[in-house]
N, C-alpha and C. Protein backbone atom coordinates (compact mmCIF):
# COMPACT_ATOMS: atom_id res chain seq x y z
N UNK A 1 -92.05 -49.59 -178.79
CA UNK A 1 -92.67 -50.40 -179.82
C UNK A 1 -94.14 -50.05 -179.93
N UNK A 2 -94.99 -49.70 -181.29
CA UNK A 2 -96.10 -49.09 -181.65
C UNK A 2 -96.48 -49.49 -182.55
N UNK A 3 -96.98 -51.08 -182.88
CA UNK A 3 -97.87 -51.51 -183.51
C UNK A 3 -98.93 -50.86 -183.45
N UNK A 4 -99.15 -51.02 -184.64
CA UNK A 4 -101.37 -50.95 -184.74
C UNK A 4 -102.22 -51.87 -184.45
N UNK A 5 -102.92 -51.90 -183.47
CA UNK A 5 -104.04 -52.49 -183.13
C UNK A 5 -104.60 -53.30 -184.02
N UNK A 6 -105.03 -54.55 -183.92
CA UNK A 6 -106.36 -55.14 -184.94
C UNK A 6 -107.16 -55.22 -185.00
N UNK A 7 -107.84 -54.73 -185.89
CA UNK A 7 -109.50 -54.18 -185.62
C UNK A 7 -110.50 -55.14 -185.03
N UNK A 8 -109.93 -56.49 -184.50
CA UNK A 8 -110.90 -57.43 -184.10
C UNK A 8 -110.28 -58.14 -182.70
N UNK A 9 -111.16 -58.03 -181.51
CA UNK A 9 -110.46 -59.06 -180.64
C UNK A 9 -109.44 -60.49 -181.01
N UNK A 10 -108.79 -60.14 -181.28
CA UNK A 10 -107.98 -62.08 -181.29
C UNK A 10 -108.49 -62.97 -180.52
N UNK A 11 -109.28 -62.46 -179.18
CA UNK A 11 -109.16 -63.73 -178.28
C UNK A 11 -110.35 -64.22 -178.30
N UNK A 12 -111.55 -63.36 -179.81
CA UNK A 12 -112.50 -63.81 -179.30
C UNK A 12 -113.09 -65.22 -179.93
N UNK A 13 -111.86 -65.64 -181.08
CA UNK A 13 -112.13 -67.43 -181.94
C UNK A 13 -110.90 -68.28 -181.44
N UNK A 14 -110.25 -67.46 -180.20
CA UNK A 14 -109.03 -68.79 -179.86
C UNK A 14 -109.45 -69.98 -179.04
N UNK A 15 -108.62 -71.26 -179.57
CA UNK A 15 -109.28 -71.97 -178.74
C UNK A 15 -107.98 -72.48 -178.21
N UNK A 16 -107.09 -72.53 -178.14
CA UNK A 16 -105.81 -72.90 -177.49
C UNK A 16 -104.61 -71.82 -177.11
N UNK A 17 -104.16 -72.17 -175.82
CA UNK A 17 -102.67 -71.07 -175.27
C UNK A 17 -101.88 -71.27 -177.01
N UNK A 18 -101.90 -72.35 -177.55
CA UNK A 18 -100.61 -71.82 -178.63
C UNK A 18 -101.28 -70.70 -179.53
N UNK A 19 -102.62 -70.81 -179.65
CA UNK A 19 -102.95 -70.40 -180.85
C UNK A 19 -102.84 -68.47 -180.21
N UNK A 20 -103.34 -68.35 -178.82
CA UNK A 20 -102.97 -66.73 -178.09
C UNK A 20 -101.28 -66.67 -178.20
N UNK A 21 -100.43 -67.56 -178.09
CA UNK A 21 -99.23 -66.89 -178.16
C UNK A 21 -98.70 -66.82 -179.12
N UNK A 22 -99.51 -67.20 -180.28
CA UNK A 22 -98.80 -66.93 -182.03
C UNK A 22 -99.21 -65.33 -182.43
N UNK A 23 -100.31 -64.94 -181.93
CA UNK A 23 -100.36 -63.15 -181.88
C UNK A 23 -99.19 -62.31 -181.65
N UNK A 24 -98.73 -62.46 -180.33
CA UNK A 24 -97.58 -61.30 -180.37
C UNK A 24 -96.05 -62.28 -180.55
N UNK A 25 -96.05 -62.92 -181.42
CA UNK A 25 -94.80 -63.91 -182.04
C UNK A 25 -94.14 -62.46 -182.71
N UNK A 26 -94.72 -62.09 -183.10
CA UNK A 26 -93.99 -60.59 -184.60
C UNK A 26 -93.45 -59.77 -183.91
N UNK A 27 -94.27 -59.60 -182.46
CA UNK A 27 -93.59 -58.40 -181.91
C UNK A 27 -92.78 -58.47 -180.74
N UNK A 28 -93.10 -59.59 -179.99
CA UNK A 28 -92.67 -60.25 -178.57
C UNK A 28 -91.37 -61.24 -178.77
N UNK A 29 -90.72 -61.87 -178.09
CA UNK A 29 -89.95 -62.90 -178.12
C UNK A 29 -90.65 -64.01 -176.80
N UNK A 30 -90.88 -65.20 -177.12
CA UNK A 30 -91.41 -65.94 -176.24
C UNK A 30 -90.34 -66.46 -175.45
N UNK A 31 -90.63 -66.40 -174.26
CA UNK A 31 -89.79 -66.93 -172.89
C UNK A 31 -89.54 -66.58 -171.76
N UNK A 32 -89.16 -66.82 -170.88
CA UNK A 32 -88.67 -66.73 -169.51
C UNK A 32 -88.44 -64.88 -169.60
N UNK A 33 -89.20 -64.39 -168.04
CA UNK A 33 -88.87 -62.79 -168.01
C UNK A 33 -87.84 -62.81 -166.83
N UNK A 34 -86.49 -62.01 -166.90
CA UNK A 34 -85.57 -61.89 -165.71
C UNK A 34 -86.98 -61.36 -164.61
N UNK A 35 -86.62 -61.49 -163.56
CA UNK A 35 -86.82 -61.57 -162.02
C UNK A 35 -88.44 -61.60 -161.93
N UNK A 36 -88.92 -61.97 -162.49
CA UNK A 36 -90.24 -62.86 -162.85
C UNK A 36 -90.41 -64.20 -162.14
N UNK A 37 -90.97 -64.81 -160.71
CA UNK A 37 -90.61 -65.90 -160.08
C UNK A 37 -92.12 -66.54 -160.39
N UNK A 38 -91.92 -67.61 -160.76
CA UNK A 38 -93.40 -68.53 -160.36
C UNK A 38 -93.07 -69.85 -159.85
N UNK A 39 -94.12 -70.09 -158.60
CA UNK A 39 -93.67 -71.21 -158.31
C UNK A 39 -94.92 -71.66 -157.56
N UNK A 40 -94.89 -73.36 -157.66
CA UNK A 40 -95.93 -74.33 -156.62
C UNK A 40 -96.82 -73.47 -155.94
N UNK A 41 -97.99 -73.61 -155.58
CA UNK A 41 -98.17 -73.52 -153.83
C UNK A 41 -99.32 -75.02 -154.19
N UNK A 42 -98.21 -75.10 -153.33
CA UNK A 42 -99.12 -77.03 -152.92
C UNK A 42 -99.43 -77.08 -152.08
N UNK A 43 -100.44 -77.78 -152.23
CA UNK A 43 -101.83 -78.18 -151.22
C UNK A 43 -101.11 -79.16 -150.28
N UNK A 44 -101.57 -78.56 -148.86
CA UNK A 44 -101.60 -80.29 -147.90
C UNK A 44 -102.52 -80.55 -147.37
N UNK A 45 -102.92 -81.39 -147.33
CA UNK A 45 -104.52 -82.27 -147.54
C UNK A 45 -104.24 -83.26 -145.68
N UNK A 46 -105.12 -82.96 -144.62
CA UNK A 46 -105.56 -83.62 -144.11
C UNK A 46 -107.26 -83.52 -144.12
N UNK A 47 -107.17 -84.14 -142.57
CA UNK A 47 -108.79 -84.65 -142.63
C UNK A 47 -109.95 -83.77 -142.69
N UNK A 48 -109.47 -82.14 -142.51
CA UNK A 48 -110.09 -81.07 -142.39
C UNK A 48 -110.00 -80.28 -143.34
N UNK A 49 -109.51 -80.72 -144.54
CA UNK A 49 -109.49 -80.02 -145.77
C UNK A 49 -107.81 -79.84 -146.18
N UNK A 50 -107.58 -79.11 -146.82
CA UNK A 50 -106.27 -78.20 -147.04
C UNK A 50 -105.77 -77.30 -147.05
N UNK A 51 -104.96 -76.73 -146.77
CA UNK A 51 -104.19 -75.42 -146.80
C UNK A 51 -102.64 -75.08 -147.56
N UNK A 52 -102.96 -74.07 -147.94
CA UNK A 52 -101.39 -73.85 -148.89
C UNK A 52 -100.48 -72.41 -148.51
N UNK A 53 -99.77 -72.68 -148.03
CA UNK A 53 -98.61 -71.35 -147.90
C UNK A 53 -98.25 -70.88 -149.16
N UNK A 54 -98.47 -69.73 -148.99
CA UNK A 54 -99.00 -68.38 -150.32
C UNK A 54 -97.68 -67.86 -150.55
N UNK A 55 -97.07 -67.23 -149.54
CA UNK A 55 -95.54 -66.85 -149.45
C UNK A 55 -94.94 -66.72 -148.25
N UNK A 56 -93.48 -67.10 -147.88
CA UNK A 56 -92.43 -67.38 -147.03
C UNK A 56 -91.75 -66.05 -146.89
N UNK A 57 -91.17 -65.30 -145.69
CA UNK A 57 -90.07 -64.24 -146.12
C UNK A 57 -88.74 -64.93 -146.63
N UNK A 58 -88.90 -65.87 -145.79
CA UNK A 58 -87.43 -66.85 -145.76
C UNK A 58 -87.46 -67.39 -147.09
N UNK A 59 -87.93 -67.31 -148.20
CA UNK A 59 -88.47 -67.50 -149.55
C UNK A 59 -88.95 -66.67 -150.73
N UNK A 60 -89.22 -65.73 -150.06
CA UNK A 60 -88.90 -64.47 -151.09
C UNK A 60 -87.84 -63.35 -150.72
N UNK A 61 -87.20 -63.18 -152.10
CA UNK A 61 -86.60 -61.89 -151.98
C UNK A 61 -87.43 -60.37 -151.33
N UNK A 62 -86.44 -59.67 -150.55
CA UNK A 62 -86.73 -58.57 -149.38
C UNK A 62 -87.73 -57.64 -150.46
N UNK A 63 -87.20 -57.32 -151.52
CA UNK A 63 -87.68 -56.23 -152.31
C UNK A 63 -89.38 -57.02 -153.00
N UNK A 64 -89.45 -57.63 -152.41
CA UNK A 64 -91.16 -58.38 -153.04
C UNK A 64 -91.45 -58.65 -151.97
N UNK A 65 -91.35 -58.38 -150.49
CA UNK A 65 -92.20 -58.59 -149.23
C UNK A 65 -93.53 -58.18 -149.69
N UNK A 66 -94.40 -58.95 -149.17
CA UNK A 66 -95.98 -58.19 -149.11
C UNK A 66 -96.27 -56.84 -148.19
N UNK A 67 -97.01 -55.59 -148.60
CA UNK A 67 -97.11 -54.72 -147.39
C UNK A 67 -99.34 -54.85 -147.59
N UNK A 68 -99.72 -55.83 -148.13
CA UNK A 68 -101.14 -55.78 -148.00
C UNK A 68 -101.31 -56.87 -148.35
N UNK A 69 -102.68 -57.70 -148.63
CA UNK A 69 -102.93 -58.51 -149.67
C UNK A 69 -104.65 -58.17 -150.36
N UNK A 70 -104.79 -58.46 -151.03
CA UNK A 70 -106.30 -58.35 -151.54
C UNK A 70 -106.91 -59.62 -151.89
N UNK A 71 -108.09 -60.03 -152.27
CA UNK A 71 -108.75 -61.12 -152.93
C UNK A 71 -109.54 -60.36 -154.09
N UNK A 72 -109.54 -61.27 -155.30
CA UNK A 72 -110.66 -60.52 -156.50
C UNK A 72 -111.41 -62.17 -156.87
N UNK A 73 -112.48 -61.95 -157.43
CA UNK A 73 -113.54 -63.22 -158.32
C UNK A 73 -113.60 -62.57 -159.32
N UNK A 74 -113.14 -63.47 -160.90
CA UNK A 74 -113.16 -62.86 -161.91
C UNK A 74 -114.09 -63.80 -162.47
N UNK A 75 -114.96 -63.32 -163.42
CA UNK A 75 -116.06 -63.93 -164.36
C UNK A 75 -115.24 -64.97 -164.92
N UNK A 76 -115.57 -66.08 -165.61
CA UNK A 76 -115.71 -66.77 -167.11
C UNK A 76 -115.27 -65.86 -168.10
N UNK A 77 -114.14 -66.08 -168.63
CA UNK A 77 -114.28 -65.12 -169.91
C UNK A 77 -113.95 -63.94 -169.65
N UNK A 78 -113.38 -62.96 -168.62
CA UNK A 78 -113.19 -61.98 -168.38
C UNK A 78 -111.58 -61.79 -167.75
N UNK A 79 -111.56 -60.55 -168.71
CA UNK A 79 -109.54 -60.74 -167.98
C UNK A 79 -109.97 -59.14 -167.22
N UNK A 80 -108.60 -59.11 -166.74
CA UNK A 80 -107.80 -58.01 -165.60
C UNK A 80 -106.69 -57.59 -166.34
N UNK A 81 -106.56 -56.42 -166.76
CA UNK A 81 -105.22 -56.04 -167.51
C UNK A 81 -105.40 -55.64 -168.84
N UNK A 82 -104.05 -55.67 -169.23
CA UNK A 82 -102.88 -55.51 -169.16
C UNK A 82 -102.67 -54.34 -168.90
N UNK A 83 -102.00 -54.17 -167.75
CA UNK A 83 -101.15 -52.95 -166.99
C UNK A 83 -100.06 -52.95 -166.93
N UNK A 84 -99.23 -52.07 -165.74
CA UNK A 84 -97.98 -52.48 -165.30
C UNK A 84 -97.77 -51.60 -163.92
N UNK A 85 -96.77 -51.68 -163.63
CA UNK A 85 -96.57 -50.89 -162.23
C UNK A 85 -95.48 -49.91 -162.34
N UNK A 86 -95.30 -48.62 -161.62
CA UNK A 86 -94.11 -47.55 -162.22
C UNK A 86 -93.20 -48.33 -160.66
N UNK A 87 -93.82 -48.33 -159.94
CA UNK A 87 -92.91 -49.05 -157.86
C UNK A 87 -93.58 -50.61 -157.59
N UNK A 88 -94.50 -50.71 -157.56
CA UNK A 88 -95.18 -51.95 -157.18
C UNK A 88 -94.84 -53.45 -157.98
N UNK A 89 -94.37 -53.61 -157.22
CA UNK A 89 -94.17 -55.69 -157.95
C UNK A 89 -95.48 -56.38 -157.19
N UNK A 90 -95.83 -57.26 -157.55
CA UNK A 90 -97.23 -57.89 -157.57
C UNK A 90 -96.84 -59.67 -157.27
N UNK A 91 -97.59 -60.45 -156.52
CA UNK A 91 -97.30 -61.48 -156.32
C UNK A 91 -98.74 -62.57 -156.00
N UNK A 92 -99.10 -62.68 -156.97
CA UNK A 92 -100.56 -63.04 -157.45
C UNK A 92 -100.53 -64.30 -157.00
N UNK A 93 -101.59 -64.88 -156.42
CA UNK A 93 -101.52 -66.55 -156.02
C UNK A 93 -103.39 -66.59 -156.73
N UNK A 94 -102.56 -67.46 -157.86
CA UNK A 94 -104.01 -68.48 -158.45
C UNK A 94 -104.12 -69.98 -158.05
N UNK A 95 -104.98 -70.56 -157.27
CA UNK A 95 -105.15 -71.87 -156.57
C UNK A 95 -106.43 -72.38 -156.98
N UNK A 96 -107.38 -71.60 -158.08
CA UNK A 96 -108.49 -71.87 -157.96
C UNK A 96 -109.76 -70.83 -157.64
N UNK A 97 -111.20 -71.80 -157.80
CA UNK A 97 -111.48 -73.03 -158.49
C UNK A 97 -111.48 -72.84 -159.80
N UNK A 98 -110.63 -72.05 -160.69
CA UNK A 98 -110.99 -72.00 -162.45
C UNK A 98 -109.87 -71.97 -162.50
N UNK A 99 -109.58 -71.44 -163.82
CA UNK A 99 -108.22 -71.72 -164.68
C UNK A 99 -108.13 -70.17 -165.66
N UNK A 100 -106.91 -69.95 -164.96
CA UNK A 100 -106.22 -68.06 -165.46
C UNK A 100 -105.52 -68.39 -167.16
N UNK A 101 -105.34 -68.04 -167.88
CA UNK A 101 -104.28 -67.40 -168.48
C UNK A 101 -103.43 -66.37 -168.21
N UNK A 102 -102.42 -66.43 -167.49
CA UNK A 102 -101.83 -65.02 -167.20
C UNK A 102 -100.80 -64.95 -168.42
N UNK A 103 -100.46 -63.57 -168.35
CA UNK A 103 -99.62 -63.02 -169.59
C UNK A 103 -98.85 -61.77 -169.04
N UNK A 104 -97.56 -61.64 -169.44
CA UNK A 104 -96.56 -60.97 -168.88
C UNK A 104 -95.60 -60.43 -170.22
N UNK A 105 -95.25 -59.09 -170.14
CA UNK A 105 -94.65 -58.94 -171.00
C UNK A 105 -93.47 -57.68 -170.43
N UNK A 106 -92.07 -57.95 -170.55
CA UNK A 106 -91.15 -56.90 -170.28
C UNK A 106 -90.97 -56.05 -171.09
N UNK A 107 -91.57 -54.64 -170.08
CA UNK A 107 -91.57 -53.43 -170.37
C UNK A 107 -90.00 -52.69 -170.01
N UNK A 108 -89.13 -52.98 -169.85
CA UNK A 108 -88.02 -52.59 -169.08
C UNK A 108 -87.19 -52.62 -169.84
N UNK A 109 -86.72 -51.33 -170.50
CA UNK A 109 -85.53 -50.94 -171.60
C UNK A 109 -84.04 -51.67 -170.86
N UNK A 110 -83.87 -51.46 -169.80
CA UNK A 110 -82.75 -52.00 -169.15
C UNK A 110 -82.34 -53.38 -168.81
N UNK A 111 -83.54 -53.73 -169.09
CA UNK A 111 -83.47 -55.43 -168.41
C UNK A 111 -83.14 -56.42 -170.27
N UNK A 112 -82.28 -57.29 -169.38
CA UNK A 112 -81.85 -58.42 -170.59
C UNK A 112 -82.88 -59.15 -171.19
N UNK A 113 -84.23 -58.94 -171.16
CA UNK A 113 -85.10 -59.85 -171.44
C UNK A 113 -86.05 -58.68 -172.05
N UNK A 114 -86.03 -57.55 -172.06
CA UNK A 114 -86.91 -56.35 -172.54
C UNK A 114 -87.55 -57.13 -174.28
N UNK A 115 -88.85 -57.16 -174.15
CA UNK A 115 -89.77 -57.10 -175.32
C UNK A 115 -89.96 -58.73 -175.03
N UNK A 116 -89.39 -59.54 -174.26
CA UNK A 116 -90.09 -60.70 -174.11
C UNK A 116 -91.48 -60.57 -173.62
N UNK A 117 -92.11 -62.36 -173.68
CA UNK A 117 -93.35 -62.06 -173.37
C UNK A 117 -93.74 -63.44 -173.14
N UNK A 118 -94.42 -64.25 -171.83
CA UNK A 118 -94.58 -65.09 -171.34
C UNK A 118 -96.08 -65.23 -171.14
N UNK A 119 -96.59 -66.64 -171.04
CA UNK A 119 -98.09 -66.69 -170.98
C UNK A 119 -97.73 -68.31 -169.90
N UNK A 120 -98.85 -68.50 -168.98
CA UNK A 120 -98.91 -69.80 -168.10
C UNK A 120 -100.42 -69.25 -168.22
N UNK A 121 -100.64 -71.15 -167.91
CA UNK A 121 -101.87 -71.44 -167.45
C UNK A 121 -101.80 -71.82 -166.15
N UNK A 122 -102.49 -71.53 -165.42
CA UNK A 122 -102.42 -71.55 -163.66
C UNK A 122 -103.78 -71.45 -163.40
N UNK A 123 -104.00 -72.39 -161.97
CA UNK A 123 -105.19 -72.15 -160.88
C UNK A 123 -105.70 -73.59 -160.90
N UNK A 124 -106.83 -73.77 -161.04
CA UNK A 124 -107.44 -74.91 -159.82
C UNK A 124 -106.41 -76.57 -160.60
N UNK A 125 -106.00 -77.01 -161.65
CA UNK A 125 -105.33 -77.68 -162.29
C UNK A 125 -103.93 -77.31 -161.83
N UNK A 126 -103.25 -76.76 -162.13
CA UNK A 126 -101.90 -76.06 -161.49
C UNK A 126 -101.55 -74.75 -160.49
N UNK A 127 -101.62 -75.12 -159.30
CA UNK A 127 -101.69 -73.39 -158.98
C UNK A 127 -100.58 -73.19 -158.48
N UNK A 128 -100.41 -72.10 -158.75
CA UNK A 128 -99.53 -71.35 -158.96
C UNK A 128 -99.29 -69.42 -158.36
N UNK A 129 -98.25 -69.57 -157.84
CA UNK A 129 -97.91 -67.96 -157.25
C UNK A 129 -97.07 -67.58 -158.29
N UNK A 130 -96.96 -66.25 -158.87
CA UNK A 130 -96.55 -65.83 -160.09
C UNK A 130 -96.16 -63.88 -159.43
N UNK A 131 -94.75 -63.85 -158.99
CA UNK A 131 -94.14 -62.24 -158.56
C UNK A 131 -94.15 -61.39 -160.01
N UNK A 132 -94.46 -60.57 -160.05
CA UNK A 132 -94.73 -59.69 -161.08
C UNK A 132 -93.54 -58.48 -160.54
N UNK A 133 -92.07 -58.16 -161.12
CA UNK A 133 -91.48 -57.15 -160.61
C UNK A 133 -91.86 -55.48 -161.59
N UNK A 134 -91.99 -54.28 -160.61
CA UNK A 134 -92.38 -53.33 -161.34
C UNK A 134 -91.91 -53.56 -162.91
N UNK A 135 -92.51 -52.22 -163.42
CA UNK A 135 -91.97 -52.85 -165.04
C UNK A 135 -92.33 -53.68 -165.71
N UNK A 136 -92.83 -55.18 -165.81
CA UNK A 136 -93.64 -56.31 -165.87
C UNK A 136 -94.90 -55.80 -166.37
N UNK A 137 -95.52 -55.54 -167.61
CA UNK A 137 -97.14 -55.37 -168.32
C UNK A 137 -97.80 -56.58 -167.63
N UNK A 138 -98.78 -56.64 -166.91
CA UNK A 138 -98.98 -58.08 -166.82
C UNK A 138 -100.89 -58.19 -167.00
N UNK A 139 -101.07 -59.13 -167.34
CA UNK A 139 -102.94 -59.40 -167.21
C UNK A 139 -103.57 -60.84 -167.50
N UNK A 140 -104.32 -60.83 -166.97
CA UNK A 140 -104.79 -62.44 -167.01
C UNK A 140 -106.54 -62.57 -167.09
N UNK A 141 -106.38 -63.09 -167.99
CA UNK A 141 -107.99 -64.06 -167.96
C UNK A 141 -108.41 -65.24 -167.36
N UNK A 142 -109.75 -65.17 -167.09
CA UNK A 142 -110.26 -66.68 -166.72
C UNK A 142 -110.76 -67.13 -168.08
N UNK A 143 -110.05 -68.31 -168.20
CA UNK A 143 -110.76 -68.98 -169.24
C UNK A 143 -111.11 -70.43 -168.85
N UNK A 144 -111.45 -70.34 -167.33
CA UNK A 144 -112.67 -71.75 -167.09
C UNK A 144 -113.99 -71.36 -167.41
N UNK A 145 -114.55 -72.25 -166.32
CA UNK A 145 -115.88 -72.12 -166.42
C UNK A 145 -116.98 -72.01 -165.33
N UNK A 146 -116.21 -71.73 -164.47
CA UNK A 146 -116.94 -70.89 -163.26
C UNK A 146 -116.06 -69.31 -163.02
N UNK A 147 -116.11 -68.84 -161.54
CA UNK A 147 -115.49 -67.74 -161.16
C UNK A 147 -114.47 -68.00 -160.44
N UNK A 148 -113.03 -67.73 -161.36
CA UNK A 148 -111.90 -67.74 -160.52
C UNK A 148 -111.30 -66.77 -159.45
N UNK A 149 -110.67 -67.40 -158.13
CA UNK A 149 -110.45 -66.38 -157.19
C UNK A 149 -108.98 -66.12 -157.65
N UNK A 150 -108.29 -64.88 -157.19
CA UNK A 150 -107.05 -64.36 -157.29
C UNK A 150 -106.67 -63.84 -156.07
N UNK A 151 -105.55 -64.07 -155.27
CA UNK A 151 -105.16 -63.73 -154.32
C UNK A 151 -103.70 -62.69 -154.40
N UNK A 152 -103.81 -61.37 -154.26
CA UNK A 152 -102.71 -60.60 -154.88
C UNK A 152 -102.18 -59.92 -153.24
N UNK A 153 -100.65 -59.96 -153.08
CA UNK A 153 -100.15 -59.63 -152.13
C UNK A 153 -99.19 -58.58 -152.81
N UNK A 154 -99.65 -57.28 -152.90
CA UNK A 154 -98.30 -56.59 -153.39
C UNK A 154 -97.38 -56.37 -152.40
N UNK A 155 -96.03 -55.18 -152.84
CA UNK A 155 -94.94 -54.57 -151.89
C UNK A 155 -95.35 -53.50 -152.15
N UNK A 156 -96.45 -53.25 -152.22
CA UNK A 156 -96.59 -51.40 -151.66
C UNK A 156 -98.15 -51.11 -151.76
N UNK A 157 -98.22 -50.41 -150.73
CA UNK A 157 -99.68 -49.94 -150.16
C UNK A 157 -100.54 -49.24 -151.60
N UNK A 158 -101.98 -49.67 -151.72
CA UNK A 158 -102.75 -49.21 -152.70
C UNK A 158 -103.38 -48.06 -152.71
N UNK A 159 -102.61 -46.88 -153.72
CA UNK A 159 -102.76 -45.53 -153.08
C UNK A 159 -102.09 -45.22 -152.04
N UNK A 160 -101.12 -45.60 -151.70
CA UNK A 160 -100.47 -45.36 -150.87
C UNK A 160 -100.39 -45.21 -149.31
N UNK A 161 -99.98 -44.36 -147.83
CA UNK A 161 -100.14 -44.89 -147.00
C UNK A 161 -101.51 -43.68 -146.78
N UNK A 162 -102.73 -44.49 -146.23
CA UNK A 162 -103.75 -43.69 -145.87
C UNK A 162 -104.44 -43.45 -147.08
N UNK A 163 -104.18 -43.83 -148.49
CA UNK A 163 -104.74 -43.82 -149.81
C UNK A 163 -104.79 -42.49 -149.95
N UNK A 164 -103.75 -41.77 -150.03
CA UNK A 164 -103.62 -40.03 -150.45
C UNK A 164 -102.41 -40.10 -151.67
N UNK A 165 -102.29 -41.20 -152.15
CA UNK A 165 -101.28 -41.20 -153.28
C UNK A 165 -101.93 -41.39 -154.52
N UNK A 166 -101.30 -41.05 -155.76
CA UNK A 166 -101.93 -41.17 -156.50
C UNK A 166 -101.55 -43.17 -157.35
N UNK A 167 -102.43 -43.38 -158.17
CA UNK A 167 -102.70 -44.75 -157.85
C UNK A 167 -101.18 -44.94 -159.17
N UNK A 168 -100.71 -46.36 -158.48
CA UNK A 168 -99.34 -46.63 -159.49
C UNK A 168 -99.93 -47.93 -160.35
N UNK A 169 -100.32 -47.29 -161.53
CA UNK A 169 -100.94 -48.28 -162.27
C UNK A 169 -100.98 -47.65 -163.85
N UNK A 170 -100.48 -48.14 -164.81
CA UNK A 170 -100.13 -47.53 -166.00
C UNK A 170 -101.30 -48.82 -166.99
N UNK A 171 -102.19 -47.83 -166.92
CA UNK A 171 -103.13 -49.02 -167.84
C UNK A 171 -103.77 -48.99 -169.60
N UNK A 172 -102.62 -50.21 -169.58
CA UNK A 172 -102.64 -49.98 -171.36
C UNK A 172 -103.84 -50.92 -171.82
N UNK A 173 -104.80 -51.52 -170.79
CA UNK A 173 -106.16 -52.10 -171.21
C UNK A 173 -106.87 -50.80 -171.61
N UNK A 174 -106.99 -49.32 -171.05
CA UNK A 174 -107.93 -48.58 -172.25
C UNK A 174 -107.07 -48.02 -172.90
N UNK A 175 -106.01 -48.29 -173.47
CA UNK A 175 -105.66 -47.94 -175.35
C UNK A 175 -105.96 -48.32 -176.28
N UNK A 176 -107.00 -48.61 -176.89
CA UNK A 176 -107.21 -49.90 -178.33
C UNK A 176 -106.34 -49.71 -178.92
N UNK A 177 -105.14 -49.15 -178.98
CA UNK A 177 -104.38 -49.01 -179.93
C UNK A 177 -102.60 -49.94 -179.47
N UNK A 178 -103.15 -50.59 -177.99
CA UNK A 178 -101.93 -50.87 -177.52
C UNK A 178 -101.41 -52.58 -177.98
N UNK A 179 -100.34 -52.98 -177.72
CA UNK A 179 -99.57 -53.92 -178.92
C UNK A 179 -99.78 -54.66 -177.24
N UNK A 180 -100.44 -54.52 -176.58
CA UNK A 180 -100.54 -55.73 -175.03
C UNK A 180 -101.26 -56.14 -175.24
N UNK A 181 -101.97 -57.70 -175.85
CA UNK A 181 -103.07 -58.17 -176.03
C UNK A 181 -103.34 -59.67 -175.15
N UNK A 182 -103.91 -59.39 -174.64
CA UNK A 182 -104.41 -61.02 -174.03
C UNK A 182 -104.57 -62.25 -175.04
C-alpha cells in the first residue's frame, strides 16, 4: 500500500485521539492487531512508595522473553517511530509520568489482521505494557506535558550479540512519503 504523503503534518492542529485516528480511516482498518498483547501493570502502593511488575515468564509467551531492557525520556510533543522490526518483537512498558499515544499498524501480508491499525493512550493515567510482535510498524508520541519515560524490553539483542550485527530496524519515520503517520 502507497499512498501519497500530505504535504502538511496532520498532527500538528489535532487536538483529540479521534480526530489522529480519522487520518488513516481510508487506508487502515481500525482495531485489535493478532498477537499484539497489552495489558495492566498496576501499581502496589505501600508505605515506601510503589512498585509494578513489568513482565512475568509465567505470563508471557516464550517467543517475547526479554533478552535486554533499555529506558528512553521522550520530550513533550515528540514521537519515536514509526518503524518496525524484520526478528525483534518489542514489549514497551509506559507507567509514566506523561501520557504516550502509541500507534501500531500490521505490516504482515500473512497475518488475519494485515492493514489494521490501532492507537492507545497509555502512561502515567493508564499504564500500560504493550508486546509489539516483529512485523508490527509501531511509534508513539508524548503528548503530555512533561518528559515521558519508556521502558522497552525486547527478544533480541541490539545489534546483535557483541553489537556486530547489523541493526533490525526498518524505519519508515525518514520516508515523507510513507502512509505511517502518527
Amino acid at each position: 500500500m502507497n499512498a501519497p504523503a500530505d504535504s502538511t503534518d496532520p498532527t500538528d492542529s489535532i487536538d483529540s485521539i479521534d480526530s489522529i485516528d480519522s487520518i488513516d480511516s481510508i487506508d487502515f482498518i481500525q482495531g485489535e492487531i493478532k498477537d499484539v498483547v497489552v495489558y495492566d501493570l498496576k501499581r502496589y502502593y505501600d508505605d515506601r512508595g510503589w512498585l509494578a511488575e513489568l513482565f512475568r515468564h509465567d505470563e508471557l509467551d516464550a517467543e517475547f522473553y526479554p533478552t535486554m531492557s533499555y529506558i528512553s525520556f521522550t520530550k513533550p510533543g515528540i514521537q519515536r517511530g514509526p518503524h518496525e522490526h524484520v526478528d525483534q518483537a518489542d514489549l514497551f512498558c509506559f507507567i509514566g509520568p506523561s501520557t504516550f499515544n502509541i500507534r501500531l499498524w500490521d505490516n504482515r501480508p500473512d497475518s488475519p489482521t494485515y492493514n489494521h491499525m490501532m492507537s492507545l493512550l497509555v502512561g502515567v493515567d493508564d499504564p500500560k505494557a504493550v508486546v509489539v510482535p516483529k512485523g508490527v510498524v509501531h511509534g508513539y508520541k508524548n503528548v503530555g506535558d512533561t518528559d515521558g519515560m519508556v521502558i522497552n524490553c525486547p527478544n533480541r539483542l541490539y545489534m546483535g550479540e557483541g553489537k556486530r550485527e547489523p541493526i533490525d530496524e526498518i524505519r519508515h519515520e525518514d520516508d515523507p512519503n510513507t502512509i505511517y503517520r502518527m
